[in-house]
Protein backbone atom coordinates (compact mmCIF):
# COMPACT_ATOMS: atom_id res chain seq x y z
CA UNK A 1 41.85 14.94 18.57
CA UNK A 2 41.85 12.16 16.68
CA UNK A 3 38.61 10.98 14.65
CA UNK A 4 36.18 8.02 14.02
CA UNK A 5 36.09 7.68 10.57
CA UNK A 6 33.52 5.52 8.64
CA UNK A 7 34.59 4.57 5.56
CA UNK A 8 32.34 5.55 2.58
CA UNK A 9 33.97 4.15 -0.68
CA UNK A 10 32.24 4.91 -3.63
CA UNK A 11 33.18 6.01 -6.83
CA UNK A 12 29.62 6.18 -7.95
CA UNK A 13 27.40 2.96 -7.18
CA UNK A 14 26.64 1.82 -3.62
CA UNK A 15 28.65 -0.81 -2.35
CA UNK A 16 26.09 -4.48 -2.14
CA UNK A 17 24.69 -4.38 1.12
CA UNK A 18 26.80 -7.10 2.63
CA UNK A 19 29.73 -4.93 2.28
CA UNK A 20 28.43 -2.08 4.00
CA UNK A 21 28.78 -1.57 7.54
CA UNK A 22 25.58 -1.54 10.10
CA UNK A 23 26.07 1.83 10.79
CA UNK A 24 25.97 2.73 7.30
CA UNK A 25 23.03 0.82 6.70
CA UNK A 26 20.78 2.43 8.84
CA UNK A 27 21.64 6.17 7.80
CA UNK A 28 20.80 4.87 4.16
CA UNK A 29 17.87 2.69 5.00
CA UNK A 30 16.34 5.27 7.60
CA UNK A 31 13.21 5.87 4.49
CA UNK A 32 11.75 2.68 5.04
CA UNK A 33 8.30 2.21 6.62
CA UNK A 34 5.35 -0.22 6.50
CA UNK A 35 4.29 -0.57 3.07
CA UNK A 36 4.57 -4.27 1.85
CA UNK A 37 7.88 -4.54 -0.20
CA UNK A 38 6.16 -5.32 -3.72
CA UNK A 39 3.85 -1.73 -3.33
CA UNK A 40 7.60 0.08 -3.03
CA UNK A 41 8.01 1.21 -6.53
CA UNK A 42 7.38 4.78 -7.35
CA UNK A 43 5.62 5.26 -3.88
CA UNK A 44 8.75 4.93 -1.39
CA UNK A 45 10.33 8.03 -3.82
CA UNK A 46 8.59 10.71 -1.21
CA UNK A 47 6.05 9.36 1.21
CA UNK A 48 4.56 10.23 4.74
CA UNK A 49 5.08 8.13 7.49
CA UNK A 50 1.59 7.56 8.13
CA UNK A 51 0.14 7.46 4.94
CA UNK A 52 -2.33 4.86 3.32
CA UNK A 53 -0.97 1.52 1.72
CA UNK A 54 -0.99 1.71 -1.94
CA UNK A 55 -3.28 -2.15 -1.61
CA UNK A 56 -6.25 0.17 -0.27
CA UNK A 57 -6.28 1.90 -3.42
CA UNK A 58 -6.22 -0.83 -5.47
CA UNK A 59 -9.20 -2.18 -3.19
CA UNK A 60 -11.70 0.80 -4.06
CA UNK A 61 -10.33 0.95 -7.89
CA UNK A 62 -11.52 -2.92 -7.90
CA UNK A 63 -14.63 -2.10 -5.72
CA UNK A 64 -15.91 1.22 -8.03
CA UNK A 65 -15.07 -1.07 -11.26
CA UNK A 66 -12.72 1.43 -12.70
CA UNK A 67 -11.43 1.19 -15.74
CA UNK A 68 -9.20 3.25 -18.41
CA UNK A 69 -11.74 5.14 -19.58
CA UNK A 70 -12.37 6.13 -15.77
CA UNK A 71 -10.88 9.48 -14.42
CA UNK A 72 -10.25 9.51 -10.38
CA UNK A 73 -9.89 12.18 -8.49
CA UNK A 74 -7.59 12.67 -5.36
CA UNK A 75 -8.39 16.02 -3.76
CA UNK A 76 -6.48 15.58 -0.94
CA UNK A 77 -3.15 14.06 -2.89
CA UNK A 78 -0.27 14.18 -0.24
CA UNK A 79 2.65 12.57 -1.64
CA UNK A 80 0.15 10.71 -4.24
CA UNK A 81 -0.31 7.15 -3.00
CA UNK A 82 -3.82 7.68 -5.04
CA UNK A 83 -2.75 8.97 -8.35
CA UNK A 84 0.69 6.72 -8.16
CA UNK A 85 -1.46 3.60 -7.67
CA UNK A 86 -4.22 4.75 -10.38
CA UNK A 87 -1.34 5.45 -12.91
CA UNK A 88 0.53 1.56 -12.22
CA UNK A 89 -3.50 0.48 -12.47
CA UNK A 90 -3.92 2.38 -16.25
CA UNK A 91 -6.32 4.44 -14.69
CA UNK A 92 -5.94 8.28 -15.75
CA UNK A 93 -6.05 10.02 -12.35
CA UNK A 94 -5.76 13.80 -11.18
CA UNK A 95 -4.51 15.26 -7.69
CA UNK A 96 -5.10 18.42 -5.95
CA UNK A 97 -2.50 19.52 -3.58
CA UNK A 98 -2.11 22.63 -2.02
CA UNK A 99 1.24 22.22 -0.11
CA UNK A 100 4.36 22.85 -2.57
CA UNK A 101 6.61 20.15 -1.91
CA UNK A 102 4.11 17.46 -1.66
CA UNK A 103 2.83 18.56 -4.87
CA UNK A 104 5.90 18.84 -6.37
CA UNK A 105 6.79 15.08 -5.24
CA UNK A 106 3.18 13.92 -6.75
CA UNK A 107 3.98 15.43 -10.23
CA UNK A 108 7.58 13.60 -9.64
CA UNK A 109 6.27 10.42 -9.12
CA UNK A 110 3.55 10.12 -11.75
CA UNK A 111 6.37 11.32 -14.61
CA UNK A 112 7.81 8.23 -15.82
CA UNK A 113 8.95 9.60 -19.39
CA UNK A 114 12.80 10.06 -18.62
CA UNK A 115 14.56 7.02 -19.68
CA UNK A 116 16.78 5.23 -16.95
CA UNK A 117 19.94 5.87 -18.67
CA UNK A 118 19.03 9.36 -18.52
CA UNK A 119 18.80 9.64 -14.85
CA UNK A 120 21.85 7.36 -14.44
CA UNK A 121 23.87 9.46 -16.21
CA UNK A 122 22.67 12.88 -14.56
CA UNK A 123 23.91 11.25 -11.43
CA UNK A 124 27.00 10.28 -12.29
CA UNK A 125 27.65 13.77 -13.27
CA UNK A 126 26.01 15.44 -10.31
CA UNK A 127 27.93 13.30 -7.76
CA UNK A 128 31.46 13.54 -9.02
CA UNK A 129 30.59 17.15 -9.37
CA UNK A 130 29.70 17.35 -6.17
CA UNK A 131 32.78 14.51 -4.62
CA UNK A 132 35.26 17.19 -6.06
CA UNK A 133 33.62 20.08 -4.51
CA UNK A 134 33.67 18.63 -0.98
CA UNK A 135 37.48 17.64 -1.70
CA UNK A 136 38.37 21.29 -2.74
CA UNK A 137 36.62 22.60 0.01
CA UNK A 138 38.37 19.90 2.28
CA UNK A 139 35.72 17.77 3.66
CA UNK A 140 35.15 14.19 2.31
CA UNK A 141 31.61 13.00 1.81
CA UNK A 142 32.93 9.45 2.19
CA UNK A 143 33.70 9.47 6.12
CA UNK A 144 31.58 10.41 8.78
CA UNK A 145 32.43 13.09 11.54
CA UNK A 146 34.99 14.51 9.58
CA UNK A 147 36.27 17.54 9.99
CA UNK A 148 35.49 20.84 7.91
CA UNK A 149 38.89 22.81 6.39
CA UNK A 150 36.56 25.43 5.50
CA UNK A 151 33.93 28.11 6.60
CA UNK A 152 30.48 25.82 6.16
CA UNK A 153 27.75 27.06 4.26
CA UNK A 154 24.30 28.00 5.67
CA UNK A 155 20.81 29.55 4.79
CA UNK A 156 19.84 32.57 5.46
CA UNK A 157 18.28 34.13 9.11
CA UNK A 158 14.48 34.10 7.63
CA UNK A 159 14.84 30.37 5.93
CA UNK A 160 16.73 29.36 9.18
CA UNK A 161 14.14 30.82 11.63
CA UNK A 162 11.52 28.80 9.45
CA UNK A 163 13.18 25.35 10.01
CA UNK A 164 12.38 23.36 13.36
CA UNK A 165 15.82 23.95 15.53
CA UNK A 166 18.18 21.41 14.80
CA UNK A 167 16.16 19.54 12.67
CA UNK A 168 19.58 19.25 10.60
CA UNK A 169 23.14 20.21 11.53
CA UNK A 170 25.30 22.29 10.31
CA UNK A 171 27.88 19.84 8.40
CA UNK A 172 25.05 18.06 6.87
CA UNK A 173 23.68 21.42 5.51
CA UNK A 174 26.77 21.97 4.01
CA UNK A 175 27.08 18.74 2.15
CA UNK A 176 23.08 19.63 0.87
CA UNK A 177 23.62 23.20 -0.24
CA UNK A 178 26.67 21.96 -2.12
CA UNK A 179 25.12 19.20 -3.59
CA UNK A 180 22.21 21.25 -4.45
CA UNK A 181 24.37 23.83 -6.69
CA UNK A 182 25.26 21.00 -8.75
CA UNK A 183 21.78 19.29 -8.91
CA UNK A 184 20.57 23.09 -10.39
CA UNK A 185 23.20 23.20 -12.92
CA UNK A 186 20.76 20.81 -14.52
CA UNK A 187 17.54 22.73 -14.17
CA UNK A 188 16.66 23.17 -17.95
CA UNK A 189 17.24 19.13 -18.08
CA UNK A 190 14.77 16.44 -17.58
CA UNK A 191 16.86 15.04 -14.58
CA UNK A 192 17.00 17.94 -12.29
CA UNK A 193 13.22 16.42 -10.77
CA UNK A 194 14.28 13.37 -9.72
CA UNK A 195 17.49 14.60 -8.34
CA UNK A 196 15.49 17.54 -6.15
CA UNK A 197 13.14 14.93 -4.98
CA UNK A 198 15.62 12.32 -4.23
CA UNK A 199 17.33 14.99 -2.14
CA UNK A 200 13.81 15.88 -0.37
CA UNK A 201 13.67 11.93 0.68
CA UNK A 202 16.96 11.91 1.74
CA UNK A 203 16.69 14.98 3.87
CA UNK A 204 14.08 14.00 5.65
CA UNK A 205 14.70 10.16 5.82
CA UNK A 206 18.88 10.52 6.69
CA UNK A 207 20.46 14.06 6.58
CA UNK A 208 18.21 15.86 8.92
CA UNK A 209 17.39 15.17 12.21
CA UNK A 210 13.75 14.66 12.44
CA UNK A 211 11.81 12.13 14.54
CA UNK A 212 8.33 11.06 13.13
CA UNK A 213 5.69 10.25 15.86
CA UNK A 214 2.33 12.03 16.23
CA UNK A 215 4.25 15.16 15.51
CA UNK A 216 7.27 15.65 14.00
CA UNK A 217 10.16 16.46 15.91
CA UNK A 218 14.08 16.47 16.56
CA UNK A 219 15.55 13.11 17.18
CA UNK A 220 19.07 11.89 17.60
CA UNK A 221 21.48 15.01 16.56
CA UNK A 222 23.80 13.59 13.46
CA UNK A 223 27.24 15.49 13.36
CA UNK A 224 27.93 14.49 10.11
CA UNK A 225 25.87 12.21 6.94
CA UNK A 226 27.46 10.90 3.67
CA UNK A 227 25.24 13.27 2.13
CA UNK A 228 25.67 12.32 -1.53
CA UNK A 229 25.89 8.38 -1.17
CA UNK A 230 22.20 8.94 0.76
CA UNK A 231 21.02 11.01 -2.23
CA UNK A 232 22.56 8.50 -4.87
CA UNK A 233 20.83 5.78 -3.20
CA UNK A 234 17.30 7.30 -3.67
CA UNK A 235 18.07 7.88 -7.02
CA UNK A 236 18.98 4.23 -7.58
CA UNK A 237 15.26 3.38 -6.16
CA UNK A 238 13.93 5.96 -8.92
CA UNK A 239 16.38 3.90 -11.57
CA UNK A 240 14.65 0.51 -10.58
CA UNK A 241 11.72 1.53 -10.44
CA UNK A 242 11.92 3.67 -13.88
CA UNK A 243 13.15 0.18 -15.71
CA UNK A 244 9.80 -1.53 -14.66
CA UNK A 245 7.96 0.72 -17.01
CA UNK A 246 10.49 1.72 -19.69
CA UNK A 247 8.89 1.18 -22.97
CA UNK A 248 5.02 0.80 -21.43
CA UNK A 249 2.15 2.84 -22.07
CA UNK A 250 0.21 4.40 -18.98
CA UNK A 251 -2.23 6.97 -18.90
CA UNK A 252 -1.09 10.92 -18.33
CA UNK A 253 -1.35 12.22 -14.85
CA UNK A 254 -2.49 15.88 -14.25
CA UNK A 255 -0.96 17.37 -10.29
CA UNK A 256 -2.78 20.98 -9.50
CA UNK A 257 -1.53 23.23 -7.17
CA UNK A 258 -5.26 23.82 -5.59
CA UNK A 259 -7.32 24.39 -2.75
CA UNK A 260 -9.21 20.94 -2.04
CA UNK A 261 -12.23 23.05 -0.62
CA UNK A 262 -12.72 24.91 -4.16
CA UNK A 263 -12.33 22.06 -6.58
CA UNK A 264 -14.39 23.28 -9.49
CA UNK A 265 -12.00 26.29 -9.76
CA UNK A 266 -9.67 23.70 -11.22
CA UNK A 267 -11.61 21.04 -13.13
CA UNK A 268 -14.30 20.62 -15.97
CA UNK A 269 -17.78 20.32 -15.52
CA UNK A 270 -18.67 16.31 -14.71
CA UNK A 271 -15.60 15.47 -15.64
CA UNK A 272 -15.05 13.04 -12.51
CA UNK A 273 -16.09 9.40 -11.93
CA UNK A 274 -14.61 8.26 -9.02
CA UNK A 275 -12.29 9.97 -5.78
CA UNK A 276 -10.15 7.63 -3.55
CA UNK A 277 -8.79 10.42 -0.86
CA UNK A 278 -7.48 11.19 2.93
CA UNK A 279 -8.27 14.48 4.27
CA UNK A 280 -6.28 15.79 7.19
CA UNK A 281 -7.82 14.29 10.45
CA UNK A 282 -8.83 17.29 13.01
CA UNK A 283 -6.16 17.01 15.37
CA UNK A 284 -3.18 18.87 16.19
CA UNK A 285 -0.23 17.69 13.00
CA UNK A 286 0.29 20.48 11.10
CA UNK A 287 1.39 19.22 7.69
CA UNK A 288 3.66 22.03 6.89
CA UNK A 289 5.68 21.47 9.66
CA UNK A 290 6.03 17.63 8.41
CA UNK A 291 7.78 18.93 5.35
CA UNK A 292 9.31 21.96 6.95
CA UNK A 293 12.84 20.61 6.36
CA UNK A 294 12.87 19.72 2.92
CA UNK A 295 10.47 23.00 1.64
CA UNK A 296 12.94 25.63 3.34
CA UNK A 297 15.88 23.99 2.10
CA UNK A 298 15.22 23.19 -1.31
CA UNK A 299 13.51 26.34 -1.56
CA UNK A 300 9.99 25.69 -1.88
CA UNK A 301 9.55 28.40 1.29
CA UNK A 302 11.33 31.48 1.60
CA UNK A 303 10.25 31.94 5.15
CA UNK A 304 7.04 32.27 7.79
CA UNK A 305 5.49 34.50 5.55
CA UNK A 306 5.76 32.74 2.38
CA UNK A 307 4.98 29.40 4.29
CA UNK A 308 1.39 31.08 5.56
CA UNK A 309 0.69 32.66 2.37
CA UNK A 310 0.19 28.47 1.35
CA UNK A 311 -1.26 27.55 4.95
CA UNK A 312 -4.43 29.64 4.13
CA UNK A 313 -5.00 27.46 1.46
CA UNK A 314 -5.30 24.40 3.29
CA UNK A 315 -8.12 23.02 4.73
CA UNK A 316 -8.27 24.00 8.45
CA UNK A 317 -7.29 20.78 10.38
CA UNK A 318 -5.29 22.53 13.39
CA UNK A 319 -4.67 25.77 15.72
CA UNK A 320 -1.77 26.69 13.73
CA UNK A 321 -3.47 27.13 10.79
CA UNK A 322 -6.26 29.39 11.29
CA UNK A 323 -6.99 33.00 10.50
CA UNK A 324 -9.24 35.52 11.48
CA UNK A 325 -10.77 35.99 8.50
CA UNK A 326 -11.40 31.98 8.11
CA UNK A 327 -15.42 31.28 7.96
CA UNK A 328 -15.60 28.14 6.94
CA UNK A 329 -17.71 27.38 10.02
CA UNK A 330 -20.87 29.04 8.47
CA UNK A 331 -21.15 26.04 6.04
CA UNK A 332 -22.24 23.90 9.21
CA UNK A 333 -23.86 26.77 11.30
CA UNK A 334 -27.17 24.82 11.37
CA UNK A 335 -25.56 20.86 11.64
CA UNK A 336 -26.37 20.32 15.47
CA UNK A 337 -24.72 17.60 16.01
CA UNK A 338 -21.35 19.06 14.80
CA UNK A 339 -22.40 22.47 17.45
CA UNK A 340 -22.96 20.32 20.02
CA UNK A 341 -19.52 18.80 19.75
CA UNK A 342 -17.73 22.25 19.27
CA UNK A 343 -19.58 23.73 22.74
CA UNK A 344 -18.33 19.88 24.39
CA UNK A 345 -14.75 20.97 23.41
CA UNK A 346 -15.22 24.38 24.79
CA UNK A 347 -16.60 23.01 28.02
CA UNK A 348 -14.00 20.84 28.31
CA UNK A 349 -11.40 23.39 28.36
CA UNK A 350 -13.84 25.45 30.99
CA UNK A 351 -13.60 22.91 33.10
CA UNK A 352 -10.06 22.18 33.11
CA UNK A 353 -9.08 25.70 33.09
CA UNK A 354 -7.16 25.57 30.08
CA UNK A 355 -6.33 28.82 29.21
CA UNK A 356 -4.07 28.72 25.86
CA UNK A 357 -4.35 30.35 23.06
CA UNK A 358 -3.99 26.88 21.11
CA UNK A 359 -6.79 25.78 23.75
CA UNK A 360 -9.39 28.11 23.12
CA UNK A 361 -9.59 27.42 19.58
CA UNK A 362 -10.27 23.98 19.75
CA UNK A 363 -13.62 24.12 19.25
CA UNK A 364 -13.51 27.03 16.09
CA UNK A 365 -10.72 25.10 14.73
CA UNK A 366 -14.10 21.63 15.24
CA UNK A 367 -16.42 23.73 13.33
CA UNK A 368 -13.91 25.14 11.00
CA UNK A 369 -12.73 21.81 9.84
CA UNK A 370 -16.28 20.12 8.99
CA UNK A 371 -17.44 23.08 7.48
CA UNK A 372 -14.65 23.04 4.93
CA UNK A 373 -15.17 19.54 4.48
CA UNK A 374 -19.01 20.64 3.92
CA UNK A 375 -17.14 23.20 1.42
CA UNK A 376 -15.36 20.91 0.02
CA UNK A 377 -18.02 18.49 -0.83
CA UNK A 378 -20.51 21.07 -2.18
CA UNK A 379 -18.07 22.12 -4.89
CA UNK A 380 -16.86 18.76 -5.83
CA UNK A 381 -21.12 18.18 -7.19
CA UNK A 382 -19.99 20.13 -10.07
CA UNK A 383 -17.37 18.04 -11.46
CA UNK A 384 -18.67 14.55 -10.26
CA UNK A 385 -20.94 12.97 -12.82
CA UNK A 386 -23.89 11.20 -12.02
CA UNK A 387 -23.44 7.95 -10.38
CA UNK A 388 -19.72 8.86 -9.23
CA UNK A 389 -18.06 6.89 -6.12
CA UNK A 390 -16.30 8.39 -3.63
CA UNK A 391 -13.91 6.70 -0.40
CA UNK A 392 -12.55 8.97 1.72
CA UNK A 393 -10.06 7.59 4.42
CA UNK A 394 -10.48 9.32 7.97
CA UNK A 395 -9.84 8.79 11.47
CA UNK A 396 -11.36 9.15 14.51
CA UNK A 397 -9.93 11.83 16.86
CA UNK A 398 -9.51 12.85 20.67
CA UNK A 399 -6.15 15.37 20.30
CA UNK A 400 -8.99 18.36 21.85
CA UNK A 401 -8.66 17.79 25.23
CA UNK A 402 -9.68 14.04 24.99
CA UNK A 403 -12.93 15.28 23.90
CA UNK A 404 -13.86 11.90 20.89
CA UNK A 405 -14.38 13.20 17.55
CA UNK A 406 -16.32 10.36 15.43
CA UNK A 407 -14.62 11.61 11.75
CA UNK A 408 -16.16 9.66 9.73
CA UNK A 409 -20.00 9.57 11.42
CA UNK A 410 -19.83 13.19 11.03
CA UNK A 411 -18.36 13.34 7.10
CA UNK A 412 -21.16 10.74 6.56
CA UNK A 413 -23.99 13.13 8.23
CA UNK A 414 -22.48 15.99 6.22
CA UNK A 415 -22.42 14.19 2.70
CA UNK A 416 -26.07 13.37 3.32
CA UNK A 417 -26.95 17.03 4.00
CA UNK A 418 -25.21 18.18 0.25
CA UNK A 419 -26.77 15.28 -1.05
CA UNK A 420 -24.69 12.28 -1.44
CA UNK A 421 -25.99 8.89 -0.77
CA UNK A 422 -23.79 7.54 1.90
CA UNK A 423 -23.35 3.69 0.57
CA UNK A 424 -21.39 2.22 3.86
CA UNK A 425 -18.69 3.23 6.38
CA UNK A 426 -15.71 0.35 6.58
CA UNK A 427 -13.30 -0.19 8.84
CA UNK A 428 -9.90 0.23 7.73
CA UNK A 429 -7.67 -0.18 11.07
CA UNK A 430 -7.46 0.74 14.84
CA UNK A 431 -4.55 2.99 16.35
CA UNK A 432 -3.91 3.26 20.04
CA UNK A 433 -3.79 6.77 21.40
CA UNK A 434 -1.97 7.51 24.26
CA UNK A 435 -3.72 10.32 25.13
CA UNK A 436 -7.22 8.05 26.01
CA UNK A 437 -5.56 4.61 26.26
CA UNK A 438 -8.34 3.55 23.53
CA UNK A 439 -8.48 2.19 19.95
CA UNK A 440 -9.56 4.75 17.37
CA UNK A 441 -11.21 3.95 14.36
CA UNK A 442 -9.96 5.21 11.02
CA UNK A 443 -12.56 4.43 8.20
CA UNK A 444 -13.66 4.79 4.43
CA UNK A 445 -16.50 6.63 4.45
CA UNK A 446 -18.30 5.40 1.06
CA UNK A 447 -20.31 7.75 -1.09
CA UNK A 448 -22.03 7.71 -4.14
CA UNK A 449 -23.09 10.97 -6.28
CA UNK A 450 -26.56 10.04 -7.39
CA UNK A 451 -26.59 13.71 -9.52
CA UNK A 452 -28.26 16.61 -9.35
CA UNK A 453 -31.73 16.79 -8.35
């Protein structure tokens, strides 16, 4: 049969855009989201869809009157739009993340001590490596929907049952597990970082198959990917970006592997002055499967099991991520307002006669949620010092059978309980949900530590 080939050229740099076909174009530009183009650098490297703009950060830095000799905290780090934005701000920052490839991307994206040259060169290896690996195999990375001359390559049954079905196909995997052998023959080198994370972005932004909405899920199956001109590109992002700070000084940043609920496990006594943060929301996402693709492939998780071992240390935002032996709930056992809620949920479900699993956690999954943000908060008055600021970035919610959950009115009522002096509650933005055809709030819920009593 014959084939529809798309050219892909390259000896090693990308083509200039106007050269490039359209179809090209948007497998390659698939990363982009809504972050105003001068807040790109360093952030776009790994970022979720729906996180924060970089410009709030930069409001609360302004607003707390941080300076270098400030330290601020992200608990909740994500992909680091926090720490990133302290860092570019001279600000010496720290981030706790307990989900491995997230964290992984945060340390990533606050290291700016390899030199560009470095990284250009590491790529130039790694992809004519990788080019003349494909060709001896028989496939060319520089066509789409080509055809394989060879048995493809594959993970194994326990990574493969851990991966959302066809969130990437099979002559895309290929291409990645190749490329990855050469990316590892660098792992005692500075480069080999940068070249894993650029593959994480490019996995989830153009190899795989994933669709990004209020959950993530399969899209549009791709047959085939130039899977090493989409990883070169997001290392030429990392080279740009690199040569804006080549030769500066900017503060260290430290990246903790950590449970956000027991912070003074990880860090000194008053040692913090300020936290810009977003917790998970209580709703339904469940974070781990939002970097499923790129953790199971690059390794990060082995399988289910090694995947839950990580889920338990996660804040309990969802039904898929609770245990029986969870109690976080008994840290709000005598908040009434936060009961009353839970029993709404449960009626709710009553009355509907929703009879799920899922469904009849809803409310435990309420009360286990605020009380580990009541956790949470407790422990962090051991490292705060007196007078610290806090903003923490939430959203109001109605995934539990359309049942409204008003986030940040409830963090507020809790931070006055452990002692905080709750300062203001602003509006960030509205979202539509589908679910109630109404606008939801998400806020900044502003605290200040006045110390201990």
């Amino acid at each position: 049969m014959q084939e529809q080939y798309l050219q892909y050229s390259l000896p090693f740099d990308l083509p200039p855009e106007d050269n490039v076909s359209a179809e090209q174009l948007k497998i390659i530009n698939r990363s982009n989201n809504s972050i105003r183009s001068k807040d790109r650098a360093f952030h776009d490297w790994y970022r979720f869809v729906l996180s924060y703009p970089p410009h709030l950060v930069r409001d609360y830095i302004s607003d707390f009157g941080l300076n270098e000799q400030s330290v601020l905290l992200d608990p909740f780090c994500g992909t680091g739009t926090t720490i990133v934005e302290a860092k570019l701000n001279r600000i010496k920052a720290i981030g706790l993340e307990a989900n491995p490839f997230p964290h992984f991307a945060s340390t990533v994206k606050t290291d700016w001590n390899i030199t560009p040259d470095e990284l250009q060169v590491f790529t130039k290896q790694v992809s004519e490596s990788t080019y003349a690996e494909l060709t001896n195999q028989g496939i060319s990375d520089r066509f789409l929907t080509c055809e394989s001359a060879t048995k493809l390559r594959t993970l194994n049954k326990r990574a493969l049952q851990a991966l959302i079905k066809n969130s990437i196909s099979p002559l895309p995997l290929h291409k990645t597990l190749v490329l990855l052998d050469q990316i590892n023959l660098f792992q005692n080198t500075p480069a080999h970082k940068y070249g894993i994370l650029a593959l994480g972005n490019a996995l989830v932004a153009s190899i795989g198959n994933l669709r990004f909405g209020p959950e993530v899920g399969v899209g549009k199956i791709k047959r085939d990917v130039p899977v090493v001109a989409v990883w070169m590109q997001e290392i030429r992002k990392m080279i740009s970006d690199l040569k804006l700070v080549y030769g500066k000084n900017y503060p260290e940043t430290t990246v903790c592997l950590a449970d956000a609920r027991k912070p003074a496990q990880t860090l000194e006594k008053n040692s913090i002055d300020a936290i810009i943060t977003s917790p998970p929301y209580p709703n339904e996402k469940d974070y781990t499967r939002t970097t499923r693709l790129e953790s199971v492939v690059l390794g990060f998780f082995e399988d289910m099991l090694h995947l839950r071992s990580f889920k338990k240390t996660l804040l309990r935002s969802n039904t898929r991520g609770v245990y029986k032996a969870d109690s976080d709930d008994k840290w709000v056992v005598d908040i009434e307002e936060i009961q009353r809620l839970a029993s709404a949920i449960e009626a709710r479900r009553i009355e509907l006669g929703k009879t799920s699993g899922f469904e009849k956690m809803y409310a435990k999954v309420t009360k286990l949620y605020f009380g580990g943000m009541s956790r949470h908060l407790s422990e962090l008055t051991k490292v705060l010092r007196t007078g610290a600021k806090l903003a923490y970035v939430v959203g109001d919610q109605a995934s539990y059978l359309r049942v409204m959950i008003k986030t940040g009115q409830i963090l507020a009522l809790i931070a006055e309980r452990q002692g905080y002096q709750v300062e203001r509650i602003d509006l960030f933005r509205t979202r539509f949900a589908t679910a109630t055809q109404n606008e939801l709030r998400e806020e900044v819920v502003v605290l200040r530590w006045p110390g201990a009593k």
